[in-house]
C-alpha atoms as a PDB file:
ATOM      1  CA  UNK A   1     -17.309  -4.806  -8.738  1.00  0.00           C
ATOM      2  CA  UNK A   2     -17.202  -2.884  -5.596  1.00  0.00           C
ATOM      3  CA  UNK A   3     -15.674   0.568  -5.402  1.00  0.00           C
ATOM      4  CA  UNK A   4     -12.297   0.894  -4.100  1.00  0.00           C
ATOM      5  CA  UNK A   5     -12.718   3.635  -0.910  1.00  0.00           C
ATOM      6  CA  UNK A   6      -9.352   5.220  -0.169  1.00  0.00           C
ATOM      7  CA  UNK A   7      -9.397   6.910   2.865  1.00  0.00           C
ATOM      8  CA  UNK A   8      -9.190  11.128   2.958  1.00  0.00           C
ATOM      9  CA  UNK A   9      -7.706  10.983   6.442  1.00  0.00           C
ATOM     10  CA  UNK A  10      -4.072   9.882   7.269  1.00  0.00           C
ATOM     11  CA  UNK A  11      -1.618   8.510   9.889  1.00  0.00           C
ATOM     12  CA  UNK A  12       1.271  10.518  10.827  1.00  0.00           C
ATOM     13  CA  UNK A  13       4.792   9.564   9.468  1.00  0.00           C
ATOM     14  CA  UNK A  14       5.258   8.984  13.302  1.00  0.00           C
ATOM     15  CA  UNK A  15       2.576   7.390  13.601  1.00  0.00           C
ATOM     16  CA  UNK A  16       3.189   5.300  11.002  1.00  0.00           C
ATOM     17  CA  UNK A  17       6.938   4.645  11.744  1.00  0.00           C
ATOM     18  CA  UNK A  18       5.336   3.370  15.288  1.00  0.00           C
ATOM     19  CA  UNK A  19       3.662   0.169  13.659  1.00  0.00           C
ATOM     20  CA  UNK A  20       4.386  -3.081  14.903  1.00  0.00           C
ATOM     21  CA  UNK A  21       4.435  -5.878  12.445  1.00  0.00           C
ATOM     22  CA  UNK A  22       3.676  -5.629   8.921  1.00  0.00           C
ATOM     23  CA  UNK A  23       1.526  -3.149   7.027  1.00  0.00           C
ATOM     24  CA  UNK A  24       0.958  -2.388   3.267  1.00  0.00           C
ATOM     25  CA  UNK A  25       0.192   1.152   2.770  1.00  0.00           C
ATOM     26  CA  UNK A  26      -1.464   1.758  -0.771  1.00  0.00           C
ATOM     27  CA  UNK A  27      -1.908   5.925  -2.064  1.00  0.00           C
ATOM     28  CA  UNK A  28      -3.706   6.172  -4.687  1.00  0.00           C
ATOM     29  CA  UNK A  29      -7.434   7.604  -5.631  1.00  0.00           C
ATOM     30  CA  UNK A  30     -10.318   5.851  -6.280  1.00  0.00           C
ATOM     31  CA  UNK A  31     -10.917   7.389  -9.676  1.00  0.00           C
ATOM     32  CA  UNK A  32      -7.256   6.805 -10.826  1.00  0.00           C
ATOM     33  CA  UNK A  33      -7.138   4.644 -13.670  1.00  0.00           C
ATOM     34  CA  UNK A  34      -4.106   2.739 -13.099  1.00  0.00           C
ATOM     35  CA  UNK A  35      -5.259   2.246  -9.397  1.00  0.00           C
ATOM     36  CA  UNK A  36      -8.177   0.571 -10.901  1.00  0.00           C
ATOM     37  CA  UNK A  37      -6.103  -1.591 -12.981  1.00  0.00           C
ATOM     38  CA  UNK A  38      -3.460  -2.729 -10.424  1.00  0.00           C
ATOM     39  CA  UNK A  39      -7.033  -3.776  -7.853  1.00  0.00           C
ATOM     40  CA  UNK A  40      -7.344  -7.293  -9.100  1.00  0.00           C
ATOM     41  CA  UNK A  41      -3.400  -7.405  -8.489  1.00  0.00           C
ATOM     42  CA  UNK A  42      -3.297  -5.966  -5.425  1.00  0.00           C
ATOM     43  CA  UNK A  43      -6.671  -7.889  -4.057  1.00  0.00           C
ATOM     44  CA  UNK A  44      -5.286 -11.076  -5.293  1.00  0.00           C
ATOM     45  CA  UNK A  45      -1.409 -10.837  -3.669  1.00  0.00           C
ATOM     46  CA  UNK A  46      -2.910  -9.415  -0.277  1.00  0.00           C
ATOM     47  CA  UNK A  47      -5.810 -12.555  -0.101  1.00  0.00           C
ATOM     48  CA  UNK A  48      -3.060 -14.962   0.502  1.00  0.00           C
ATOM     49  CA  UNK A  49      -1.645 -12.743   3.599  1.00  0.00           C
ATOM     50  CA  UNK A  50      -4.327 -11.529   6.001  1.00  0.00           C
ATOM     51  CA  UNK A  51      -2.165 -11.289   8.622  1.00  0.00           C
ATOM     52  CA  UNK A  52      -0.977  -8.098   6.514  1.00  0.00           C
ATOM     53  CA  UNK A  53      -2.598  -4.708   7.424  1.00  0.00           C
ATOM     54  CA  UNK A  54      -3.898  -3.283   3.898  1.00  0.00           C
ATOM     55  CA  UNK A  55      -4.493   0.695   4.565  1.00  0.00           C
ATOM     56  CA  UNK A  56      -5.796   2.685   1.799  1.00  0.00           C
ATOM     57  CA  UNK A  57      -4.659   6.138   1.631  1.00  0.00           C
ATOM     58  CA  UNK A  58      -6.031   9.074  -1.273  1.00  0.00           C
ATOM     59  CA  UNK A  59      -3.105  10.727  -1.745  1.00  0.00           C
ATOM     60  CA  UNK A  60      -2.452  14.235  -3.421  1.00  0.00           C
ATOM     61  CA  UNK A  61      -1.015  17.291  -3.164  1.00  0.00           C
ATOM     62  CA  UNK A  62      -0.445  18.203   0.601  1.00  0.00           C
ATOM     63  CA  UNK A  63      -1.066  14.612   1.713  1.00  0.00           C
ATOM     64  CA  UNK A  64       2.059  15.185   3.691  1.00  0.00           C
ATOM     65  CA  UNK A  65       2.296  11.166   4.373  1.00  0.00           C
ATOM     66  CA  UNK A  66       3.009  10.509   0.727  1.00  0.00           C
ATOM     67  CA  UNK A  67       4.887  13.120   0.431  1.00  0.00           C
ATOM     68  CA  UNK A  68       7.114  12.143   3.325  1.00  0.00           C
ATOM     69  CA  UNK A  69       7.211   8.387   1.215  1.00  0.00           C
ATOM     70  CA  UNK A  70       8.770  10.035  -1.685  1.00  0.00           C
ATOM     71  CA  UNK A  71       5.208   9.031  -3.666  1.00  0.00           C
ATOM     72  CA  UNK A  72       4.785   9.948  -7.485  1.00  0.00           C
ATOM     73  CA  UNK A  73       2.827   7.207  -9.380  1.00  0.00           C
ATOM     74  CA  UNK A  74      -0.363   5.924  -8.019  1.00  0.00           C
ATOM     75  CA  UNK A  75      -0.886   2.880  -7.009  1.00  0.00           C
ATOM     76  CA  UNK A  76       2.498   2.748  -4.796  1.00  0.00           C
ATOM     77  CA  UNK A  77       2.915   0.211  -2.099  1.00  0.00           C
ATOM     78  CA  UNK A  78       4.169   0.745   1.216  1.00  0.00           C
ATOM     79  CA  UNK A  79       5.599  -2.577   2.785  1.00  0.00           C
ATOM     80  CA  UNK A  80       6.571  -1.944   6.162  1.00  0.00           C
ATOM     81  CA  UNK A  81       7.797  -3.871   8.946  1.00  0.00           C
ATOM     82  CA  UNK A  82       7.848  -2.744  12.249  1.00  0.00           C
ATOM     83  CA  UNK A  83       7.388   0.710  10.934  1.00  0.00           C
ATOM     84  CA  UNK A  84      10.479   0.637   8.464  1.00  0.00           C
ATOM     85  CA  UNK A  85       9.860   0.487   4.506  1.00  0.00           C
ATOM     86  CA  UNK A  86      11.252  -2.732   3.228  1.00  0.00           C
ATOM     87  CA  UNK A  87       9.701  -2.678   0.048  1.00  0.00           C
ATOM     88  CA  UNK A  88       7.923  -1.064  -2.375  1.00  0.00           C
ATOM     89  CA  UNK A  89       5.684  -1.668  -5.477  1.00  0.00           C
ATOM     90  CA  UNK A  90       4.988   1.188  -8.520  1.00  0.00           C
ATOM     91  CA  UNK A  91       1.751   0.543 -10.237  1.00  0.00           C
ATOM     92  CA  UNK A  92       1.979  -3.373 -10.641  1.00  0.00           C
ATOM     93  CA  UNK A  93       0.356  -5.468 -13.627  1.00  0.00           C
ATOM     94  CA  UNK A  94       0.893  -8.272 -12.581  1.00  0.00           C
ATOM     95  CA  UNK A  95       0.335 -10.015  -8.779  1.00  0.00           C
ATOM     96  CA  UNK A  96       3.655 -11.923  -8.457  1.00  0.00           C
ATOM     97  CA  UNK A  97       5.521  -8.767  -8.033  1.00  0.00           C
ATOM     98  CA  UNK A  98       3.241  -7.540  -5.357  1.00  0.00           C
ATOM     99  CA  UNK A  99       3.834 -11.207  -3.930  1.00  0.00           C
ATOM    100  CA  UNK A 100       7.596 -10.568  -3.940  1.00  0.00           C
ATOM    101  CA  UNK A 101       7.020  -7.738  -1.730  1.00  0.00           C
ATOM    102  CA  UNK A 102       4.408  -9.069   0.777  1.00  0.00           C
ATOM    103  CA  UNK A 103       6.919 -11.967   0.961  1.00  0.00           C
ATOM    104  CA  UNK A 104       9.392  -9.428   2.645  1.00  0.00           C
ATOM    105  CA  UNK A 105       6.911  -8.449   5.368  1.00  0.00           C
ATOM    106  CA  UNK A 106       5.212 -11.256   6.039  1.00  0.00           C
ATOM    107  CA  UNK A 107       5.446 -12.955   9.598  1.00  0.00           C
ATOM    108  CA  UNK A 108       4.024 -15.965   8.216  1.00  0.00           C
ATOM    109  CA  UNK A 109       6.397 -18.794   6.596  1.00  0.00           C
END
């Protein structure tokens, strides 16, 4: 199993809020044990939309992108569309609720 790299840098929130068309963003850490867990999840749900940008982001304290998403619990899902959240997802264990909210975003019927 490969390891999961979450990226140290970070978008803006305006940055961020400028995205066209839909984007997943995951915070987390690599060495988190429930991010670990929710991977095969995750992977699985986001394999059957690649027109979905997946960002990885390490989050923490002082990660002011997380912080401006509200995040507590890692994994947490981002689903945005157009730069607006529409959904969100809380350490999943299972893949059909990350389905549920790719389903939201997705440009692809």
């Amino acid at each position: 199993m490969s390891m999961l790299v979450y990226q140290e840098t970070e978008p803006s929130l305006a940055e961020a809020e400028s995205w066209s068309g839909p984007v997943v963003i995951e915070f987390g850490n690599a060495w988190c044990g429930f991010c670990q867990e929710a991977q095969p999840f995750i992977s699985a749900a986001m394999a059957e939309h690649p027109e979905i940008k997946h960002l990885h982001i390490a989050d923490g304290r002082g990660k002011p992108l997380g912080r401006a998403f509200k995040v507590k619990l890692w994994p947490t899902l981002i689903c945005l569309l157009n730069g607006k959240e529409v959904a969100r997802v809380v350490r999943p264990d299972d893949t059909d609720t990350v389905r549920e909210a790719l389903a939201k975003i997705s440009t692809v019927n």
